[in-house]
Structures are given as structure tokens and as C-alpha cells.
PDB file of N, CA and C in Angstrom:
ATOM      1  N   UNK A   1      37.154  -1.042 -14.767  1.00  0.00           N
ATOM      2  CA  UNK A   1      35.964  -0.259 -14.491  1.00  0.00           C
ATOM      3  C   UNK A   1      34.846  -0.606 -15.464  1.00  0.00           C
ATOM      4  N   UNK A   2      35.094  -0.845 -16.597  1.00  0.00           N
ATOM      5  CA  UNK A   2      34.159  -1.161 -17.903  1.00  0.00           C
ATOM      6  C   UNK A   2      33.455  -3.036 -17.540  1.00  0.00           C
ATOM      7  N   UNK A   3      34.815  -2.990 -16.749  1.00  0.00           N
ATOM      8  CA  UNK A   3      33.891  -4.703 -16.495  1.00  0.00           C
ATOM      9  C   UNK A   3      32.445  -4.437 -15.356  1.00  0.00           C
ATOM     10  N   UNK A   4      33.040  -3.586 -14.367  1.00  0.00           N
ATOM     11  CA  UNK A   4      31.775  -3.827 -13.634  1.00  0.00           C
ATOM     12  C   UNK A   4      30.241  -3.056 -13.892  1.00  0.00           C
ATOM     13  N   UNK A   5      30.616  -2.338 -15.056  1.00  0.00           N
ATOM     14  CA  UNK A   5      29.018  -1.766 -15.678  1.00  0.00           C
ATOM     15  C   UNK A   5      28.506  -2.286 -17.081  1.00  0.00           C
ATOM     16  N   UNK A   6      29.202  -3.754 -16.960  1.00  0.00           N
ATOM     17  CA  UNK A   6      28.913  -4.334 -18.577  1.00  0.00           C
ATOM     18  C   UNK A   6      27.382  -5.254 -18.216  1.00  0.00           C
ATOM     19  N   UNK A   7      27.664  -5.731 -19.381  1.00  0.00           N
ATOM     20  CA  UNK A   7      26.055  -6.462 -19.659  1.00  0.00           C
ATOM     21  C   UNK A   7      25.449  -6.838 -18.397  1.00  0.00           C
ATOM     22  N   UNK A   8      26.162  -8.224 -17.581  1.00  0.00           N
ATOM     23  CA  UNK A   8      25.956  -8.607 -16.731  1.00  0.00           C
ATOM     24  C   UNK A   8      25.206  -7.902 -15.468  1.00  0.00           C
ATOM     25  N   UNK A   9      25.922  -6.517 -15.519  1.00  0.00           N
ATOM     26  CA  UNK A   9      25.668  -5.658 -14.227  1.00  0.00           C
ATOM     27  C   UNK A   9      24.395  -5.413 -14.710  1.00  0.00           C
ATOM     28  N   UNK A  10      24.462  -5.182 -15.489  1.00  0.00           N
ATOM     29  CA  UNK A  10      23.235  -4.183 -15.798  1.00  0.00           C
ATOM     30  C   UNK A  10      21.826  -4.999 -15.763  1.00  0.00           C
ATOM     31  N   UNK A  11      22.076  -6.547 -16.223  1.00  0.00           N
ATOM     32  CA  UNK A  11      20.991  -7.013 -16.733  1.00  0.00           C
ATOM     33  C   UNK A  11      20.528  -7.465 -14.773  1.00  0.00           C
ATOM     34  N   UNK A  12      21.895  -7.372 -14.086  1.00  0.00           N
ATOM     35  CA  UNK A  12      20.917  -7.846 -12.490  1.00  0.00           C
ATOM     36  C   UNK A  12      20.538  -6.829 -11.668  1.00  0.00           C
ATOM     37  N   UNK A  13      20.650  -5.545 -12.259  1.00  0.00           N
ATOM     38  CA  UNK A  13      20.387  -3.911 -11.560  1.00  0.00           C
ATOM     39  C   UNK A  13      18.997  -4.167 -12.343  1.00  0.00           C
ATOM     40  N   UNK A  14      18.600  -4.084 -13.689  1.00  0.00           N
ATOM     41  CA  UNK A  14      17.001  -4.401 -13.884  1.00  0.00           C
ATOM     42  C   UNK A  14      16.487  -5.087 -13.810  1.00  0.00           C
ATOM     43  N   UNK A  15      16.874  -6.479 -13.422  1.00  0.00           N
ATOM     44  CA  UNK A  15      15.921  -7.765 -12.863  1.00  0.00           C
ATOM     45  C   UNK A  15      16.112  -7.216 -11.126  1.00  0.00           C
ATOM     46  N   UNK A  16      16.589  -6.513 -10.492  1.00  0.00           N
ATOM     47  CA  UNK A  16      16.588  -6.023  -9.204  1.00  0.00           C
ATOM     48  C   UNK A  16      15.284  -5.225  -9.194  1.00  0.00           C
ATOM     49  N   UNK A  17      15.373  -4.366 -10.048  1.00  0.00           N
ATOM     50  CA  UNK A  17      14.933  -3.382 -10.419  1.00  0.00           C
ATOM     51  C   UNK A  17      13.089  -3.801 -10.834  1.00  0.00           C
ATOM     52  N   UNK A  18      13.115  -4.673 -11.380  1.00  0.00           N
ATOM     53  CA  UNK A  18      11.525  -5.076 -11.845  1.00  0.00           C
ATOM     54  C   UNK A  18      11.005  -5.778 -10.441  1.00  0.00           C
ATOM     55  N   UNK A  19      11.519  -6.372 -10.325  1.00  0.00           N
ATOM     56  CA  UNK A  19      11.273  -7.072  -8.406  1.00  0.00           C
ATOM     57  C   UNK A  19      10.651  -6.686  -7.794  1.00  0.00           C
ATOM     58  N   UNK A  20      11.278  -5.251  -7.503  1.00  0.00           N
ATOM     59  CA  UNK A  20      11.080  -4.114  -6.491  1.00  0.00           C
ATOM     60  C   UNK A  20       9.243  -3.711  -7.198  1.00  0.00           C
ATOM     61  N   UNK A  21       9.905  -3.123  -8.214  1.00  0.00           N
ATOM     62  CA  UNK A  21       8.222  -2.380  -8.496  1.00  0.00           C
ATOM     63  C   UNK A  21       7.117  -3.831  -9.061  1.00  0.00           C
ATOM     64  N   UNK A  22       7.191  -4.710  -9.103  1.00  0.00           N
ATOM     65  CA  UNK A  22       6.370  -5.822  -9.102  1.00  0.00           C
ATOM     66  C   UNK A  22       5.637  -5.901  -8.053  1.00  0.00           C
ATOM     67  N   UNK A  23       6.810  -6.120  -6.598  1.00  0.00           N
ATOM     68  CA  UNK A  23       6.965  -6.204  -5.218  1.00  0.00           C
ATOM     69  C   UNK A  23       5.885  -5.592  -4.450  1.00  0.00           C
ATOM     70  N   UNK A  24       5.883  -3.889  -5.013  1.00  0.00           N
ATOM     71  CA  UNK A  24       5.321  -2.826  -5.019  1.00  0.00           C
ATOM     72  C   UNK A  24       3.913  -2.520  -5.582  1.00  0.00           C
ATOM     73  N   UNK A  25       3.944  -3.394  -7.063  1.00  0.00           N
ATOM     74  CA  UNK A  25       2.571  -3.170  -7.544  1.00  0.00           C
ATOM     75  C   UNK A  25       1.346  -3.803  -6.822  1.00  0.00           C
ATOM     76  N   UNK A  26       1.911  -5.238  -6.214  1.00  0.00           N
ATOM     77  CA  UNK A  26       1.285  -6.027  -5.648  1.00  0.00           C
ATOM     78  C   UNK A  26       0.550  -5.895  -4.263  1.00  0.00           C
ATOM     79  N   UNK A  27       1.708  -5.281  -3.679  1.00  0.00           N
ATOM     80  CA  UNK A  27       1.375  -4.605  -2.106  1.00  0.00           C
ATOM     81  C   UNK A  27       0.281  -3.911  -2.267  1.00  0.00           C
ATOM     82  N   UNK A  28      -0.066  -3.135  -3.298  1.00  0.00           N
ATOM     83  CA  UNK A  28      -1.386  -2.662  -2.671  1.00  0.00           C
ATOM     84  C   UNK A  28      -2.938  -3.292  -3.251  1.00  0.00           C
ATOM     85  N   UNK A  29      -2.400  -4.646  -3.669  1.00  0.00           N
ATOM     86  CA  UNK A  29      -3.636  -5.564  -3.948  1.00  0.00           C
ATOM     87  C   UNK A  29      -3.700  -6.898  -3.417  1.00  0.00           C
ATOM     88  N   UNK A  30      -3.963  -6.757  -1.980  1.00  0.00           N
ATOM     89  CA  UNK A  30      -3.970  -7.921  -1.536  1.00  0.00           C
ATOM     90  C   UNK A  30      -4.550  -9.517  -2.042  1.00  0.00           C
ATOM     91  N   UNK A  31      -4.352 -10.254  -1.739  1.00  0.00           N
ATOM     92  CA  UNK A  31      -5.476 -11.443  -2.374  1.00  0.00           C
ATOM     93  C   UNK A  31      -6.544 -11.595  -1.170  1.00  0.00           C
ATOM     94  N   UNK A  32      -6.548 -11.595   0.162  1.00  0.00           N
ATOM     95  CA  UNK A  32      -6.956 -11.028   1.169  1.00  0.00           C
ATOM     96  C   UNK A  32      -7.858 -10.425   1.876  1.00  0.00           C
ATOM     97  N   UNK A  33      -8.415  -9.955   2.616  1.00  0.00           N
ATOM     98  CA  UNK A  33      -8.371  -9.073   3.320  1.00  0.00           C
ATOM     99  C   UNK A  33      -7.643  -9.324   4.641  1.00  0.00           C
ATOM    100  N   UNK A  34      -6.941  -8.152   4.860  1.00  0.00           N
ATOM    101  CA  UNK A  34      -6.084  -8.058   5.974  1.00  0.00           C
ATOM    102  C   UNK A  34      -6.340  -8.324   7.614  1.00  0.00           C
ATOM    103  N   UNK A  35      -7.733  -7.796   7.576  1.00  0.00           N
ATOM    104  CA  UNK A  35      -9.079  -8.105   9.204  1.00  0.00           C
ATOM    105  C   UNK A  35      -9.428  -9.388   8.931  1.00  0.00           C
ATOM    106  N   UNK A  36     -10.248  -9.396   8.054  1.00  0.00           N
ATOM    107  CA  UNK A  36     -11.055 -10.937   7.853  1.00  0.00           C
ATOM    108  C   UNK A  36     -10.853 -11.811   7.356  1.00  0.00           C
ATOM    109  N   UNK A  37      -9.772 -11.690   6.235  1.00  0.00           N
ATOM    110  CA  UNK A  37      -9.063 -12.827   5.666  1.00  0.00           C
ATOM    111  C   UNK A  37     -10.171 -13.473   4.069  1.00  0.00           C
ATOM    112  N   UNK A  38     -10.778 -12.652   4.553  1.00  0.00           N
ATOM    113  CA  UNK A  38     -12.117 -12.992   3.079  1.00  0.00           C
ATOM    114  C   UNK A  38     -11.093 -13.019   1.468  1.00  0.00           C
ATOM    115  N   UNK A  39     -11.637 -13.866   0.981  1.00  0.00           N
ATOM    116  CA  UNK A  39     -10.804 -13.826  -0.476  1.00  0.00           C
ATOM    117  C   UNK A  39     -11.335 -12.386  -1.386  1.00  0.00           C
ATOM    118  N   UNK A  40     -10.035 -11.626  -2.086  1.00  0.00           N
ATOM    119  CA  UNK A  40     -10.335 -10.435  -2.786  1.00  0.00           C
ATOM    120  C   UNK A  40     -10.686 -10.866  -4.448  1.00  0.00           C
ATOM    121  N   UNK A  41     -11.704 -10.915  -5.020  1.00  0.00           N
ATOM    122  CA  UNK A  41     -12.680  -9.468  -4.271  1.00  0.00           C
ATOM    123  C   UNK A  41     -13.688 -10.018  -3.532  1.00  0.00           C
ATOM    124  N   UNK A  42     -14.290  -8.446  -3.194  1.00  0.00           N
ATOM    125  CA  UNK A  42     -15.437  -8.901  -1.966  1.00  0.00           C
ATOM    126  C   UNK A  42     -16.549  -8.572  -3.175  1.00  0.00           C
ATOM    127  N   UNK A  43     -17.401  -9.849  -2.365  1.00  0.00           N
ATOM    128  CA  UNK A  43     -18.365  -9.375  -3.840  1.00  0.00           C
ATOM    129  C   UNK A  43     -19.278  -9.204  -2.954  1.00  0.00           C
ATOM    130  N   UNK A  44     -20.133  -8.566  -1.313  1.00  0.00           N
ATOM    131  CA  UNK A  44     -21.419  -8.637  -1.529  1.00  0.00           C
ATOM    132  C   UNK A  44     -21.124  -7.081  -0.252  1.00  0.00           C
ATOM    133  N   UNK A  45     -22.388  -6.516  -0.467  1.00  0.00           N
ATOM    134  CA  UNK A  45     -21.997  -5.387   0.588  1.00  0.00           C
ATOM    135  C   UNK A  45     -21.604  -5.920   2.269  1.00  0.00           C
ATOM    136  N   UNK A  46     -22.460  -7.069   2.124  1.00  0.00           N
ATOM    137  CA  UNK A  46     -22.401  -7.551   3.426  1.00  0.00           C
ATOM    138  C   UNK A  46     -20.682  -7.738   4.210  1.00  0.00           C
ATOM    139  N   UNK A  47     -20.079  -8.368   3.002  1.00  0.00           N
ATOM    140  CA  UNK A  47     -18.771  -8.543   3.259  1.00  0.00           C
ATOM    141  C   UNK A  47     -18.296  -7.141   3.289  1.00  0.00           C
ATOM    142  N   UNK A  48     -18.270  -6.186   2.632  1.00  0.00           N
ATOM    143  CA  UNK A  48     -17.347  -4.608   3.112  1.00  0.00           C
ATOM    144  C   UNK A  48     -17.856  -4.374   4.119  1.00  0.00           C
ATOM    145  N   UNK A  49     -19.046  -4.445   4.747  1.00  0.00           N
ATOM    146  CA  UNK A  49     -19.637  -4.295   6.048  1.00  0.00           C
ATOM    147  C   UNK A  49     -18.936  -4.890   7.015  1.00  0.00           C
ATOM    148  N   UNK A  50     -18.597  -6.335   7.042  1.00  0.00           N
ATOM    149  CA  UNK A  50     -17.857  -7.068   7.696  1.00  0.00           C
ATOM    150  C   UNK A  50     -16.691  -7.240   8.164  1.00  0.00           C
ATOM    151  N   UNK A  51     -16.000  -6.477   6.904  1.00  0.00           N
ATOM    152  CA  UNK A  51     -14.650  -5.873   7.174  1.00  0.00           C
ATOM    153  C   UNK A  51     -14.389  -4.841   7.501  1.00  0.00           C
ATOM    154  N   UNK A  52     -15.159  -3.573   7.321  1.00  0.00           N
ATOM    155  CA  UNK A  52     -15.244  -2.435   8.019  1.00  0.00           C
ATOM    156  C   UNK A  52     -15.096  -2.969   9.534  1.00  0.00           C
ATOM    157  N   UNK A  53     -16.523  -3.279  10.212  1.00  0.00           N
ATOM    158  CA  UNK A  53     -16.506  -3.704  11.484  1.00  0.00           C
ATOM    159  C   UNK A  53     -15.327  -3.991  12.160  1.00  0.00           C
ATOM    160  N   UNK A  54     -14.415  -5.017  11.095  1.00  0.00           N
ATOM    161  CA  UNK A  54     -13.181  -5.708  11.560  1.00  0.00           C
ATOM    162  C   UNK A  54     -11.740  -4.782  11.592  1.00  0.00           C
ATOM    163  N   UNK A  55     -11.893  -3.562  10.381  1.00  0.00           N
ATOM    164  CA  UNK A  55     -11.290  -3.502  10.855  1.00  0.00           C
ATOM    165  C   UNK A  55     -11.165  -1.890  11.722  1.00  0.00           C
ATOM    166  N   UNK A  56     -12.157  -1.254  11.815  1.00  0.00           N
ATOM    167  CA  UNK A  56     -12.738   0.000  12.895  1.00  0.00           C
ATOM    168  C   UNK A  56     -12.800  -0.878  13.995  1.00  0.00           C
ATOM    169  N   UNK A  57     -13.524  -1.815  14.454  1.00  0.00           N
ATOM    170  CA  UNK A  57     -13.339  -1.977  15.771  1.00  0.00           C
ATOM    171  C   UNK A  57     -14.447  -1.500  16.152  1.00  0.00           C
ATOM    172  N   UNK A  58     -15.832  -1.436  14.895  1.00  0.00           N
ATOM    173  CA  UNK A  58     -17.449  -0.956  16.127  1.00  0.00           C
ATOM    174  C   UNK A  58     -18.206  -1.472  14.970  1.00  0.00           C
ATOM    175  N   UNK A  59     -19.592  -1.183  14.670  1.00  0.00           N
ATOM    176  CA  UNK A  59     -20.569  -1.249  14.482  1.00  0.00           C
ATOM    177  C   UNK A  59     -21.260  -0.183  13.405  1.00  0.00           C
ATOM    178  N   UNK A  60     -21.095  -1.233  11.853  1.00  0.00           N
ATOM    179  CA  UNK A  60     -21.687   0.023  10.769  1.00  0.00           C
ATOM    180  C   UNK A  60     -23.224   0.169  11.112  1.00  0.00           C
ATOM    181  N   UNK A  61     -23.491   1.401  11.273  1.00  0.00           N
ATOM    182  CA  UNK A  61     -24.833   1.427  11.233  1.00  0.00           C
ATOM    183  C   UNK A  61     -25.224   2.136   9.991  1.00  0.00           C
ATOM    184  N   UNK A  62     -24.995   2.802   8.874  1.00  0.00           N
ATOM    185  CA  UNK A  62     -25.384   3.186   7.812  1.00  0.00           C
ATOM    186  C   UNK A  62     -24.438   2.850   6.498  1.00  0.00           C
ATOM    187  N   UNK A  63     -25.117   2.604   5.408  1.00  0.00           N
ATOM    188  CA  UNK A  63     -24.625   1.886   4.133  1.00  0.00           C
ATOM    189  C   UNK A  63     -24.874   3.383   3.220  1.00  0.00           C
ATOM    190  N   UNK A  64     -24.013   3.604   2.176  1.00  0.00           N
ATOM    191  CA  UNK A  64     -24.759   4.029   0.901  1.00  0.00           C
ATOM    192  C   UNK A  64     -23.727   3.727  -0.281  1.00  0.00           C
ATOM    193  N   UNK A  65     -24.232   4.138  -1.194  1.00  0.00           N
ATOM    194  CA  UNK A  65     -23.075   4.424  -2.284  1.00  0.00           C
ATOM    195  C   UNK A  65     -22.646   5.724  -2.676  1.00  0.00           C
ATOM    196  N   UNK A  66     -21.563   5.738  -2.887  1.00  0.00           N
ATOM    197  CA  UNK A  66     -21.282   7.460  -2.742  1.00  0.00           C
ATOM    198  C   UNK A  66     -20.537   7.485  -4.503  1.00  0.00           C
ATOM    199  N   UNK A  67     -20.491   7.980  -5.400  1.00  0.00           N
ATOM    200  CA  UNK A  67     -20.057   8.558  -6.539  1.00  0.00           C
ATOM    201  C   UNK A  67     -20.419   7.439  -8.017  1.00  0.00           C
ATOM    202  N   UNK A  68     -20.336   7.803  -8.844  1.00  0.00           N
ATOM    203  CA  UNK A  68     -21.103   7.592 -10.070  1.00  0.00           C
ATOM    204  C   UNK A  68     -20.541   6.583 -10.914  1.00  0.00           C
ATOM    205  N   UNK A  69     -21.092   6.005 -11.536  1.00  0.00           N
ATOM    206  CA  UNK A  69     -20.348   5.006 -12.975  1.00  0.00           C
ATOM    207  C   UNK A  69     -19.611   3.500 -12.044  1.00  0.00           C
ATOM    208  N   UNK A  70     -18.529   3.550 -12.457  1.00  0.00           N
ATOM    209  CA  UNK A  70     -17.380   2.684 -12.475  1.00  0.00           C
ATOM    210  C   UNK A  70     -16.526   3.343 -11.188  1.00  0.00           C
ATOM    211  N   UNK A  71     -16.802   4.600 -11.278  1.00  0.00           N
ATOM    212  CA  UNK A  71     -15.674   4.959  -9.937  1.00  0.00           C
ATOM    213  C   UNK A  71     -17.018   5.317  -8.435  1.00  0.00           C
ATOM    214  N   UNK A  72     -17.038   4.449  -7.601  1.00  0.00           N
ATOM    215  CA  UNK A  72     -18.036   4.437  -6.655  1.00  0.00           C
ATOM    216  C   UNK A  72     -17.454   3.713  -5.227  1.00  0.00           C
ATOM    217  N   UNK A  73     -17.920   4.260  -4.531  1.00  0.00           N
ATOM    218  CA  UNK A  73     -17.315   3.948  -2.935  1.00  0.00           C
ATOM    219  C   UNK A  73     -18.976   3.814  -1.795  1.00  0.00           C
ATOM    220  N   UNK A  74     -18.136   2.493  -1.213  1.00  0.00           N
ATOM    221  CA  UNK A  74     -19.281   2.299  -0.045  1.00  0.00           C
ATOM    222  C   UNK A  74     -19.182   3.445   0.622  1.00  0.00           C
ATOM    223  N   UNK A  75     -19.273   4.273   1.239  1.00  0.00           N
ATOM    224  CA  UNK A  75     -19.700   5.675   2.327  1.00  0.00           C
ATOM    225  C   UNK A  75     -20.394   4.640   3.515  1.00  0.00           C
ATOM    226  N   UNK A  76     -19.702   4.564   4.118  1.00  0.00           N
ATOM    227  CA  UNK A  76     -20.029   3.549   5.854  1.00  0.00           C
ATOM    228  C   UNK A  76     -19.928   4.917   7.085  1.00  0.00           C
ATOM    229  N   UNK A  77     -20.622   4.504   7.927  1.00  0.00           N
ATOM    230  CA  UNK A  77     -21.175   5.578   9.103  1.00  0.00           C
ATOM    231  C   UNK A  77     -20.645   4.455  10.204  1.00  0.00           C
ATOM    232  N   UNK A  78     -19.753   4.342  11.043  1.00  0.00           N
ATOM    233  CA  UNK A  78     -19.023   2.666  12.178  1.00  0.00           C
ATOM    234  C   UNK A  78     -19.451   4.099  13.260  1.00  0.00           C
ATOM    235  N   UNK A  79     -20.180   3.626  13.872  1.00  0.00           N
ATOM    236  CA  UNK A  79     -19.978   3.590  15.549  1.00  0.00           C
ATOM    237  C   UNK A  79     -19.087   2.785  16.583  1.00  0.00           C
ATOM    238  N   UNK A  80     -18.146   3.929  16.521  1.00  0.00           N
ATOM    239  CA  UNK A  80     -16.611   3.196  17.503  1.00  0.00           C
ATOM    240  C   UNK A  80     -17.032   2.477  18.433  1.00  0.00           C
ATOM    241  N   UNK A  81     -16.255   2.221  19.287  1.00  0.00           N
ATOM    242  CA  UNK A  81     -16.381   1.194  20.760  1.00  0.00           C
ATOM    243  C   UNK A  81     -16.163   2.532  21.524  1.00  0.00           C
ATOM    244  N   UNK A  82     -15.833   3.460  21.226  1.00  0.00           N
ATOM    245  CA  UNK A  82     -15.992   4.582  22.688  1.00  0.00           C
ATOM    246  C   UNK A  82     -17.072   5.753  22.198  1.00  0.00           C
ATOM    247  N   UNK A  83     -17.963   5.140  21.199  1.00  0.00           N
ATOM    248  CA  UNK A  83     -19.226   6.004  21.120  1.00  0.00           C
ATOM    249  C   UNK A  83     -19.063   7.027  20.335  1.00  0.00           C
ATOM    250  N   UNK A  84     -17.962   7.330  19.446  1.00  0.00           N
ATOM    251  CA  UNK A  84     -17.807   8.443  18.305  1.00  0.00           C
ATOM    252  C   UNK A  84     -18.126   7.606  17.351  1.00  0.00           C
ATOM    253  N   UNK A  85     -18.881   8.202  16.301  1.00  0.00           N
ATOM    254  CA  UNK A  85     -18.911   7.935  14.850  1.00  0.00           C
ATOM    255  C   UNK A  85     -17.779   8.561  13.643  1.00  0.00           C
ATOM    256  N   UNK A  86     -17.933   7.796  12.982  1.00  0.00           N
ATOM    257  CA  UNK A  86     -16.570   8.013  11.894  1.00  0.00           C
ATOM    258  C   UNK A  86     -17.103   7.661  10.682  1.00  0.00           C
ATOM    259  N   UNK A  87     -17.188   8.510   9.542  1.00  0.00           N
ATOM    260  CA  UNK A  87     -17.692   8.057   8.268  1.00  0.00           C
ATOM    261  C   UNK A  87     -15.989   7.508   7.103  1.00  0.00           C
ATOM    262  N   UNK A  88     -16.380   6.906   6.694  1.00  0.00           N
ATOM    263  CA  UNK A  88     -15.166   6.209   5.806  1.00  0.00           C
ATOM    264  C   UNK A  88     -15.796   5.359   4.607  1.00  0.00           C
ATOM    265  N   UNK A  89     -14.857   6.176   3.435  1.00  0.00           N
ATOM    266  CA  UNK A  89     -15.345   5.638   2.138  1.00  0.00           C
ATOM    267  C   UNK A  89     -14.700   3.998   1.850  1.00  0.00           C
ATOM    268  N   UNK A  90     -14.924   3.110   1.517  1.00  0.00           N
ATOM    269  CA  UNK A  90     -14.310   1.698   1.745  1.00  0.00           C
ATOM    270  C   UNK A  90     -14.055   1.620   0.380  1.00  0.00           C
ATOM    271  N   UNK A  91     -13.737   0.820  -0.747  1.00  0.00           N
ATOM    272  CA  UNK A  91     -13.563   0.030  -2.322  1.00  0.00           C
ATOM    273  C   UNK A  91     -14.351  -0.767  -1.845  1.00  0.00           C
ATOM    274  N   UNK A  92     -15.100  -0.865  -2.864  1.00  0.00           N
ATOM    275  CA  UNK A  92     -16.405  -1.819  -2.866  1.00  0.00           C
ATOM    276  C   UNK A  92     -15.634  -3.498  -3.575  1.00  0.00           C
ATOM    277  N   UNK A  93     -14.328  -3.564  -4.231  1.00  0.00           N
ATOM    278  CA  UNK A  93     -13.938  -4.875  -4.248  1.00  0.00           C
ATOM    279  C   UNK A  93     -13.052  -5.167  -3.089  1.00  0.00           C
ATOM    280  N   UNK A  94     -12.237  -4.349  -2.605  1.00  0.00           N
ATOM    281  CA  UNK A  94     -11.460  -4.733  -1.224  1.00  0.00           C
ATOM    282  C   UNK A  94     -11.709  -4.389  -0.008  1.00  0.00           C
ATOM    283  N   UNK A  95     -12.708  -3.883  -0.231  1.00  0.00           N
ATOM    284  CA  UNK A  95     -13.187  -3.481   1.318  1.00  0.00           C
ATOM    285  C   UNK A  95     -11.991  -2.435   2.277  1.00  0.00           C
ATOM    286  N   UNK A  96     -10.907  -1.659   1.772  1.00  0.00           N
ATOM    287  CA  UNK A  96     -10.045  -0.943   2.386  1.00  0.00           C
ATOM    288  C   UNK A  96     -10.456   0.627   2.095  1.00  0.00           C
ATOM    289  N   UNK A  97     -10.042   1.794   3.165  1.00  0.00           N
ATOM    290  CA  UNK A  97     -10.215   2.445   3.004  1.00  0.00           C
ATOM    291  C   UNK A  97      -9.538   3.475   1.528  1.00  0.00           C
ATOM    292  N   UNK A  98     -10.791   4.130   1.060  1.00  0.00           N
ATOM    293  CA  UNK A  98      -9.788   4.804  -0.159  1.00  0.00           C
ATOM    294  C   UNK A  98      -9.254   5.839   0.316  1.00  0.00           C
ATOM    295  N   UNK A  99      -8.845   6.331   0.906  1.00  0.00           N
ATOM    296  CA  UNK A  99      -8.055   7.488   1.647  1.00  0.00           C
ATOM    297  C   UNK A  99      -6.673   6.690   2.132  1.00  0.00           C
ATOM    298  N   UNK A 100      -5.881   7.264   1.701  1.00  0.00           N
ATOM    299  CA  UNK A 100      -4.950   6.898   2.020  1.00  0.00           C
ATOM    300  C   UNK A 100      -4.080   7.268   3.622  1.00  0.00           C
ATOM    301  N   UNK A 101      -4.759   8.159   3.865  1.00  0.00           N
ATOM    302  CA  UNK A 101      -3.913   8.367   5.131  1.00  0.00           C
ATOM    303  C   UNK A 101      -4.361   7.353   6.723  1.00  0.00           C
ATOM    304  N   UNK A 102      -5.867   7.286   6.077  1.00  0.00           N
ATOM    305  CA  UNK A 102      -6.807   6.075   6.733  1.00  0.00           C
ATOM    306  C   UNK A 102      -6.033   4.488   6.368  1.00  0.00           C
ATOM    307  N   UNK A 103      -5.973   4.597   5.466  1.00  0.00           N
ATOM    308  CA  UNK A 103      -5.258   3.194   4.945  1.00  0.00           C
ATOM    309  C   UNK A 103      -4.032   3.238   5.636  1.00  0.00           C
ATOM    310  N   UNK A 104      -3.236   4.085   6.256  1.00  0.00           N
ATOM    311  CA  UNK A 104      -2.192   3.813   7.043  1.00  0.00           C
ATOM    312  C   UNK A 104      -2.224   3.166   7.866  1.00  0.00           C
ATOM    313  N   UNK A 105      -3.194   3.972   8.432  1.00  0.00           N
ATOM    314  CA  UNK A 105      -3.796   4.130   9.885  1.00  0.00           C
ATOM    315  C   UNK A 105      -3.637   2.598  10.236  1.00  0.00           C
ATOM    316  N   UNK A 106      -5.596   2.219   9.954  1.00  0.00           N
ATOM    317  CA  UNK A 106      -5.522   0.416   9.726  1.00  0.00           C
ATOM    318  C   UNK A 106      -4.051  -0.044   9.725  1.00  0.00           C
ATOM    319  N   UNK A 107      -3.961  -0.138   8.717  1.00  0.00           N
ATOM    320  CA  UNK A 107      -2.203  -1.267   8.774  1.00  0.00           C
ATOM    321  C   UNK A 107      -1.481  -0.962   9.820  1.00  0.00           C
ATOM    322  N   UNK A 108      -1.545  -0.057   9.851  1.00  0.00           N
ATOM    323  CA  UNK A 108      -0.347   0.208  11.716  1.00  0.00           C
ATOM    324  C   UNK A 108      -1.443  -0.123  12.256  1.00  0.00           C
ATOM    325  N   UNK A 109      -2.629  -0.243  13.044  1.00  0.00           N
ATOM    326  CA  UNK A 109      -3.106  -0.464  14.142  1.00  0.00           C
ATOM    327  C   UNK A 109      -2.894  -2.077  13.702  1.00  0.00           C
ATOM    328  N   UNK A 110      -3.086  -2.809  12.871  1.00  0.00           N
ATOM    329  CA  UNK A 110      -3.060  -4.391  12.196  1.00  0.00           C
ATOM    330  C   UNK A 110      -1.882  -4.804  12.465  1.00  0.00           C
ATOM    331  N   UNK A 111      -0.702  -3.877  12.680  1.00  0.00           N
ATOM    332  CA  UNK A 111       0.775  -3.851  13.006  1.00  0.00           C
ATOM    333  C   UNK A 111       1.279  -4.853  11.913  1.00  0.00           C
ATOM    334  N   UNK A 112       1.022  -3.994  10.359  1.00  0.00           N
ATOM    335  CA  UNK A 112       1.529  -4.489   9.400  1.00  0.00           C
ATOM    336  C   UNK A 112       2.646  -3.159   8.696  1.00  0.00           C
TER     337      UNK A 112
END
């Protein structure tokens, strides 16, 4: 019993173990974008615009910046393809939604 929780085990349960949350840290920083394929980061508004579009599926018609300093979000206004509007805060380097339940969303409709 002492053999199978000795050094060995242990040292490939935390190299298992770092993998996973590496694996994990990474997943939510694409190199990417997932719609457009643009390299991360996005550096110009035009590009979060572009990827919005890509990946809502309509037409931003309003830009702003929404919150202060270092922590700040594009605030986009997309006019769907069936004529509802939808406001969604984007990351101004990845262009993904900061809401996370939105960020689902996308990836399942992307069928990722």
C-alpha cells in the first residue's frame, strides 16, 4: 500500500495536476479570436466592432466606453438580424463578452 502513494505517485498526481489548471488558465485566453480569427490582442476599436458583428450575427450601430482607469469595457448597441437590439459589454483586448453567461452563450452558438 505504501508503494502506491510513494514519491513516484505523487510526483505524476501533481504534474497531472498542474496540466489541468495550466490547461484551464489558458482556455480563457485565447491567442485568437474565436469569430474572426484576428490575432489577440485586438488593438483598434474597429476590430472589437468586427468581432462583435461576427460574433452577434448583426450590425453595431453604437460604440462607447463604459467604466474608468484600467478596468474599461467597449458598451456595443448590435442590431440583430431579426431587428432586436442587444447591448453587450465586450474586453477591449479580446473582443469577448465580459459577462459570463453571454460568453457561454457565443461558444455554444460557435459550437465550441
Amino acid at each position: 500500500m505504501s508503494r502506491l502513494f510513494g514519491p513516484r505517485w505523487l510526483t505524476l498526481l501533481f504534474g497531472l495536476t498542474l496540466a489541468v489548471m495550466v490547461r484551464a488558465e489558458t482556455a480563457d485566453r485565447p491567442d485568437t479570436h474565436p469569430c474572426t480569427g484576428a490575432p489577440i490582442p485586438l488593438s483598434t476599436e474597429r476590430a472589437v466592432v468586427q468581432a462583435a458583428e461576427c460574433l452577434f450575427k448583426g450590425r453595431v450601430v453604437k460604440v462607447e466606453r463604459a467604466g474608468g482607469g484600467d478596468d474599461w469595457v467597449y458598451r456595443l448597441r448590435i442590431l440583430l438580424n431579426e431587428g432586436r437590439v442587444k447591448t453587450v459589454d465586450l474586453h477591449p483586448q479580446t473582443g469577448l463578452p465580459t459577462d459570463p453567461v453571454v460568453l457561454e452563450e457565443v461558444y455554444e452558438a460557435l459550437g465550441r
